[in-house]
Structures are given as structure tokens and as C-alpha cells.
N, C-alpha and C. Protein backbone atom coordinates (compact mmCIF):
# COMPACT_ATOMS: atom_id res chain seq x y z
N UNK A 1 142.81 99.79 106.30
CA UNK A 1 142.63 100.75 105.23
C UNK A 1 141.15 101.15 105.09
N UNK A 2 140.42 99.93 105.25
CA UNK A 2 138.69 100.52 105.07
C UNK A 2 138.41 101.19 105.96
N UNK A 3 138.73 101.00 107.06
CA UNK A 3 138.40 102.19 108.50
C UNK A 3 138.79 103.23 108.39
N UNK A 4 139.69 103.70 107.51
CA UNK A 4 140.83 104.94 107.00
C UNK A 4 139.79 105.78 106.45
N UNK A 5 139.63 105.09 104.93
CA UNK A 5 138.40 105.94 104.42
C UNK A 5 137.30 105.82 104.61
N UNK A 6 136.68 105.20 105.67
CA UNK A 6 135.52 105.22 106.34
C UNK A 6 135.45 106.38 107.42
N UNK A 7 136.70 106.54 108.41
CA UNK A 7 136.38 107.86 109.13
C UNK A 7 136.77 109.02 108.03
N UNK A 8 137.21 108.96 106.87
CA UNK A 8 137.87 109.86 105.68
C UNK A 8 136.23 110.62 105.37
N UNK A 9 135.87 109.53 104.91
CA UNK A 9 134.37 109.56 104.31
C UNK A 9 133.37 110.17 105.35
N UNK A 10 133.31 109.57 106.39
CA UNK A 10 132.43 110.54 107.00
C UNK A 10 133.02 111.91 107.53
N UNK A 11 134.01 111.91 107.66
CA UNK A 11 134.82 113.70 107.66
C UNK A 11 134.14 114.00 106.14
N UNK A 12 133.97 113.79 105.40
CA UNK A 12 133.67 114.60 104.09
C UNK A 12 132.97 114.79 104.31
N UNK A 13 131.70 114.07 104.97
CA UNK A 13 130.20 114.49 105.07
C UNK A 13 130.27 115.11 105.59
N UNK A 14 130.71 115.11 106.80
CA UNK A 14 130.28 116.11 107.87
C UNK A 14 130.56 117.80 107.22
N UNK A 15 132.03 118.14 107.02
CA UNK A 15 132.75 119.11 106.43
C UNK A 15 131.29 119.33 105.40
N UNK A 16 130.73 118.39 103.89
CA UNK A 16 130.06 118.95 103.38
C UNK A 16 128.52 119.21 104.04
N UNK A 17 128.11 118.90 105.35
CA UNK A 17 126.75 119.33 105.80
C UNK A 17 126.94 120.54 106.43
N UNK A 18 128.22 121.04 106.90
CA UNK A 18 128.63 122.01 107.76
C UNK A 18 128.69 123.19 106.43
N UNK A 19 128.82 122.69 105.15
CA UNK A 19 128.71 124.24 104.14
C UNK A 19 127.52 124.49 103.76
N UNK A 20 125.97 123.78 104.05
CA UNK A 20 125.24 123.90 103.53
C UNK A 20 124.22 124.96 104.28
N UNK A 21 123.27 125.98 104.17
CA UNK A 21 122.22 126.71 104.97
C UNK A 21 121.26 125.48 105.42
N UNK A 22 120.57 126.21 106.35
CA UNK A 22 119.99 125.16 106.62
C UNK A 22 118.65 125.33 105.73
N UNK A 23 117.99 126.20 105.29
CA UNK A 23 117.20 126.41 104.16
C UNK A 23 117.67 125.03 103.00
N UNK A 24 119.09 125.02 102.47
CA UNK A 24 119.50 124.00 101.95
C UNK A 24 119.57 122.65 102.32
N UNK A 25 119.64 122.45 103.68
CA UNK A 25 119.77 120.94 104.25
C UNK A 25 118.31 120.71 104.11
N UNK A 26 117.28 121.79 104.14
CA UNK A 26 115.73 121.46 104.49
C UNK A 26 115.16 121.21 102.59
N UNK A 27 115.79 121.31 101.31
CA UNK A 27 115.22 121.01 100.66
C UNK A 27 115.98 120.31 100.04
N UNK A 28 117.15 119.27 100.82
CA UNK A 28 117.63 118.31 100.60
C UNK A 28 117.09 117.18 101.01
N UNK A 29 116.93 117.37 102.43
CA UNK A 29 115.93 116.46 103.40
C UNK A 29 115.14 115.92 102.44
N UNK A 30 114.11 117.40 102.19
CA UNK A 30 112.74 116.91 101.27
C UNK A 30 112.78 116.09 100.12
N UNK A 31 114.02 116.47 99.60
CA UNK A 31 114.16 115.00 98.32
C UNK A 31 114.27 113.81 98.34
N UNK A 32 115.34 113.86 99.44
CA UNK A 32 115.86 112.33 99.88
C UNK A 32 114.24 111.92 100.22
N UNK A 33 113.73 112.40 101.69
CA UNK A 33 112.59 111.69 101.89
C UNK A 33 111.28 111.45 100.66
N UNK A 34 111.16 112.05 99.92
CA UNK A 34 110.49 112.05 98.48
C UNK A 34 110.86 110.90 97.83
N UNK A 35 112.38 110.74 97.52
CA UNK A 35 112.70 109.70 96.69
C UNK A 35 112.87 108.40 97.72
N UNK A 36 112.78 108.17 98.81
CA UNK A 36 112.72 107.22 100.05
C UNK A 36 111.32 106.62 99.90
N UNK A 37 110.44 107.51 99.72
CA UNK A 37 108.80 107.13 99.43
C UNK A 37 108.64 106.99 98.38
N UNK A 38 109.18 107.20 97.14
CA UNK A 38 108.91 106.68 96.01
C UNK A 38 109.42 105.41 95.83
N UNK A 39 111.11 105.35 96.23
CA UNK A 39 111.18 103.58 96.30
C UNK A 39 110.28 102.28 96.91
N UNK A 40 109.74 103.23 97.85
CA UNK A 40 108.53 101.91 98.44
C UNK A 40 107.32 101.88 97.57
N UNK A 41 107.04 102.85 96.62
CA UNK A 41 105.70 102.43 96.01
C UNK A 41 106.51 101.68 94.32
N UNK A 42 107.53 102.29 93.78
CA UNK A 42 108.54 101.84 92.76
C UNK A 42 109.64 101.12 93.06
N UNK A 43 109.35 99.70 93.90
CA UNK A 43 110.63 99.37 93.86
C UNK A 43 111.66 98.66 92.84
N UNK A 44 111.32 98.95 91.46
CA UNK A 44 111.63 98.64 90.28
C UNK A 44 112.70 99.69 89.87
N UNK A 45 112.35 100.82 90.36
CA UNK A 45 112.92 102.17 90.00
C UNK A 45 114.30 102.27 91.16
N UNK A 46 114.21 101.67 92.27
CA UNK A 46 115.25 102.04 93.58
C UNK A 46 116.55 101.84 93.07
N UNK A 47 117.28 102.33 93.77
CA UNK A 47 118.52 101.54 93.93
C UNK A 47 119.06 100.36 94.80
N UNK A 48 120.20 99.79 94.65
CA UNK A 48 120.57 98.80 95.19
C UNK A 48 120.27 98.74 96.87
N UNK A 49 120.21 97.80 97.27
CA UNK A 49 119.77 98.16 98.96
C UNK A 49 121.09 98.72 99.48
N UNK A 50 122.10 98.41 99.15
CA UNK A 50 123.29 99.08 99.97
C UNK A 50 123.26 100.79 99.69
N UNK A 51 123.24 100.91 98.52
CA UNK A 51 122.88 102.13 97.89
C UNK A 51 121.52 103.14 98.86
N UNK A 52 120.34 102.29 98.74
CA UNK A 52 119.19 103.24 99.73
C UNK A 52 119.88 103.00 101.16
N UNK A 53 120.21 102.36 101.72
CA UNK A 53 120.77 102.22 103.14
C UNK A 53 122.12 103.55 103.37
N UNK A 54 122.68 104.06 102.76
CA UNK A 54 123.81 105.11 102.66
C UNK A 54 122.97 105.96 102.25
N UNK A 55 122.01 106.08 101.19
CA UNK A 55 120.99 107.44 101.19
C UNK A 55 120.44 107.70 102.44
N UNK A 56 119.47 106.72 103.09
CA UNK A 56 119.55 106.77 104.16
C UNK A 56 119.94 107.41 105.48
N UNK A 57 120.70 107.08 105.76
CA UNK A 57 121.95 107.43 106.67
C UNK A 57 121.72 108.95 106.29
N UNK A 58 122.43 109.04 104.81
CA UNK A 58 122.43 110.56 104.47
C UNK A 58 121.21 111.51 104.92
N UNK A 59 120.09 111.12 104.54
CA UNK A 59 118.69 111.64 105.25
C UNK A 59 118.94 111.89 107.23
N UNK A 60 119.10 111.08 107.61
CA UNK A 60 119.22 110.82 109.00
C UNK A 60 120.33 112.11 109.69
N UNK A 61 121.84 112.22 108.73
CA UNK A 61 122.50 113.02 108.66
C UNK A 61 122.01 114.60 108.44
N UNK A 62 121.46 114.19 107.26
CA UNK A 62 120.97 116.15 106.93
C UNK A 62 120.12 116.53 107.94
N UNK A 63 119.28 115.97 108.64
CA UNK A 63 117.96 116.30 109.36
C UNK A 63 118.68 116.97 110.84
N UNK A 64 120.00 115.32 110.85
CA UNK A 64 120.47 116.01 112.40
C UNK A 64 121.02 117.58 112.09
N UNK A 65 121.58 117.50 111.12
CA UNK A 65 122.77 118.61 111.20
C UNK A 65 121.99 120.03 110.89
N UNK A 66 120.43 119.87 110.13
CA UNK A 66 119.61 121.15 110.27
C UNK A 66 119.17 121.63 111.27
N UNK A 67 118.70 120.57 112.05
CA UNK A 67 118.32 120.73 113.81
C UNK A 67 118.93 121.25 114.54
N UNK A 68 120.39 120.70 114.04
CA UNK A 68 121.48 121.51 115.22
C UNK A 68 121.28 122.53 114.75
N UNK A 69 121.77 123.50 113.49
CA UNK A 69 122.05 124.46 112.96
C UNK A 69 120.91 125.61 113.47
N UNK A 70 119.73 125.23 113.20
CA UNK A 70 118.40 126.24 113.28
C UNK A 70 117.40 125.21 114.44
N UNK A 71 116.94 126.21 115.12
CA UNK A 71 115.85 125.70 115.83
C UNK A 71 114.35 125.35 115.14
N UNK A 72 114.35 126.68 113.93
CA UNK A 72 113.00 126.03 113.24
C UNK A 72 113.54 125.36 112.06
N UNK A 73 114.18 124.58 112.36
CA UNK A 73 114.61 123.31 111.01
C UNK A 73 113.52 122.63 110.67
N UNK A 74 112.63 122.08 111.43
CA UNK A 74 111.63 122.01 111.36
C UNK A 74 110.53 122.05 110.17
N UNK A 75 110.72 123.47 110.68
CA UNK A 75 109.44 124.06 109.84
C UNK A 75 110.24 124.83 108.61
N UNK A 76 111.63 124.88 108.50
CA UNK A 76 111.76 124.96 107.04
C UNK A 76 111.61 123.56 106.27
N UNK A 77 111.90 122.70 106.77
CA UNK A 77 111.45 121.59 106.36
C UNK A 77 110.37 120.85 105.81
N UNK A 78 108.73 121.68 106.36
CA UNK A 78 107.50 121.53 105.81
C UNK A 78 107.94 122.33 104.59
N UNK A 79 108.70 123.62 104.85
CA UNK A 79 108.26 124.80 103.68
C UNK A 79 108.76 124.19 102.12
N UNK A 80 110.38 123.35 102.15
CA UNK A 80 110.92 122.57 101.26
C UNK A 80 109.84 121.38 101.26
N UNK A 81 109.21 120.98 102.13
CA UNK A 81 108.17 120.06 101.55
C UNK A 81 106.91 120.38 100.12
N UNK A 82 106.14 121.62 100.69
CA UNK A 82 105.33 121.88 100.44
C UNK A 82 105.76 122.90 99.17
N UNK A 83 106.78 123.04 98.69
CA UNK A 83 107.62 123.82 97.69
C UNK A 83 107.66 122.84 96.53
N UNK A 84 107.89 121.99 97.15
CA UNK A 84 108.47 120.77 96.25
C UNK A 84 106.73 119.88 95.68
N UNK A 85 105.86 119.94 96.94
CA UNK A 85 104.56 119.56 96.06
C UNK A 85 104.12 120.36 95.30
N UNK A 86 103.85 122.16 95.74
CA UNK A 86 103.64 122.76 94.78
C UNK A 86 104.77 122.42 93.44
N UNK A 87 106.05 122.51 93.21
CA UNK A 87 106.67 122.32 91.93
C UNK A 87 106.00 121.20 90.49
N UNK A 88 105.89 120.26 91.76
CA UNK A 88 105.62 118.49 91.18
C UNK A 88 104.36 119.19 90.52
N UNK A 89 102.82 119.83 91.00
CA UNK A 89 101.77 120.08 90.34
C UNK A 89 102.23 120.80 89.24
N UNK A 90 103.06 122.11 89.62
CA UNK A 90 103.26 122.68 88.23
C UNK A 90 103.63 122.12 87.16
N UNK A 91 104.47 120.98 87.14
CA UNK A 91 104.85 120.33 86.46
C UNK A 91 103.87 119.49 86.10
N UNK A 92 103.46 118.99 86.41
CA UNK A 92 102.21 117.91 86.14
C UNK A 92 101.21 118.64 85.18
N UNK A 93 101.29 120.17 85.50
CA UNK A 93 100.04 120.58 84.92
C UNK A 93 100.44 121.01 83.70
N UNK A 94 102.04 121.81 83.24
CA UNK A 94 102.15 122.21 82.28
C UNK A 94 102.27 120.97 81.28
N UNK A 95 102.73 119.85 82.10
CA UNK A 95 103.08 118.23 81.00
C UNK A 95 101.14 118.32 80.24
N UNK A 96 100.63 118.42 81.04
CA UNK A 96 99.04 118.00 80.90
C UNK A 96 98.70 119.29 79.50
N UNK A 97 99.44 120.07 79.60
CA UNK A 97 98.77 121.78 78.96
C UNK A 97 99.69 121.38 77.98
N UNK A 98 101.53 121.05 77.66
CA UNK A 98 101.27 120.62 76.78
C UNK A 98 100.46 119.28 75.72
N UNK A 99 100.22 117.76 76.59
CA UNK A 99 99.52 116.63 75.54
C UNK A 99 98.60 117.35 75.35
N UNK A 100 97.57 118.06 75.77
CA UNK A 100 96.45 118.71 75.34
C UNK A 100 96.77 119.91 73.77
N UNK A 101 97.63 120.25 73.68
CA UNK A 101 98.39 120.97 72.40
C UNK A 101 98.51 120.01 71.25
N UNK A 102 99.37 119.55 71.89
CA UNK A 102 99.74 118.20 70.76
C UNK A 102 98.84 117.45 70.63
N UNK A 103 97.88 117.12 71.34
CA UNK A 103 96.48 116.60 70.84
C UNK A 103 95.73 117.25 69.75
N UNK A 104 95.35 118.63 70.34
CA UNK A 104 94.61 119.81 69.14
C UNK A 104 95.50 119.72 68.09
N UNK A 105 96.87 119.41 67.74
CA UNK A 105 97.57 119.65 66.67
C UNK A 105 97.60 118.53 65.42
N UNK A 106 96.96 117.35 66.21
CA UNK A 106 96.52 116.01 65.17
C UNK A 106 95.55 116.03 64.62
């Protein structure tokens, strides 16, 4: 029965990497690997090891299946990188623009 929904389960994946653009697999990638590097500096914050080991996998999965899909998987892959650092600053900066408000407001 576990082998059942084990090839079940990875038919789902596959079926769901096969609906995604690869623009989409590339700023999926970028999260997983984001939150992959944050568990090594937070490992307070991770999940269970069985848990990162199937994220994992999943990373390993999206990357193949963008590669196949597009030749510059690649380099959409920096672009969801570098999308995602620019976001993180914006964010960082408006958190910063508001305590600086709520500071002037005490």
C-alpha cells in the first residue's frame, strides 16, 4: 500500500510541475532555496528533518523540470532570485519607514 501512494504521490508531483511556467518553477526554486538557507542559519525556525528532506527533493524536482522545460531556466532563475532580494529590501525598508513614524508619534 505505501508503494501505491508513493508512486501515487510522485505522479502528483510530476502532473503538478508539468502545470507550472517555467517563469513559475524559477520563483519557486528561489523560495525553496531561500528558505533551505535560512534553515541553516535558523535552525530553531526549520522544520522537522523528514519535512526539509521532501522540501528538498521538491527543490531538486522544480530545478529539473525548469531545465527540461526552458533552456534559459537558468537565468530565469537568477531573475526570481534577484526579484525576491529586491522584494525582501523593500520590505525591510518600508518596516524601517514605518518604526521611524511610530517613533516620531511618541
Amino acid at each position: 500500500m505505501t508503494a501505491k501512494r508513493d508512486n501515487l504521490n510522485n505522479q502528483l508531483l510530476q502532473t503538478f510541475l508539468n502545470t507550472l511556467s517555467p517563469n513559475t518553477l524559477a520563483a519557486v526554486a528561489a523560495e525553496l532555496e531561500n528558505s533551505v538557507e535560512d534553515w541553516e542559519f535558523y535552525p530553531e525556525d526549520a522544520p522537522p528533518e523528514n519535512i526539509r528532506q521532501e522540501l528538498t527533493n521538491l527543490l531538486e524536482q522544480t530545478l529539473k523540470r525548469g531545465r527540461e522545460q526552458a533552456p534559459n531556466f537558468d537565468d530565469l532563475l537568477e531573475e526570481a532570485r534577484n526579484a525576491q532580494d529586491a522584494d525582501d529590501w523593500i520590505s525591510g525598508r518600508n518596516q524601517q519607514v514605518r518604526q521611524n513614524w511610530y517613533s516620531d508619534l511618541k
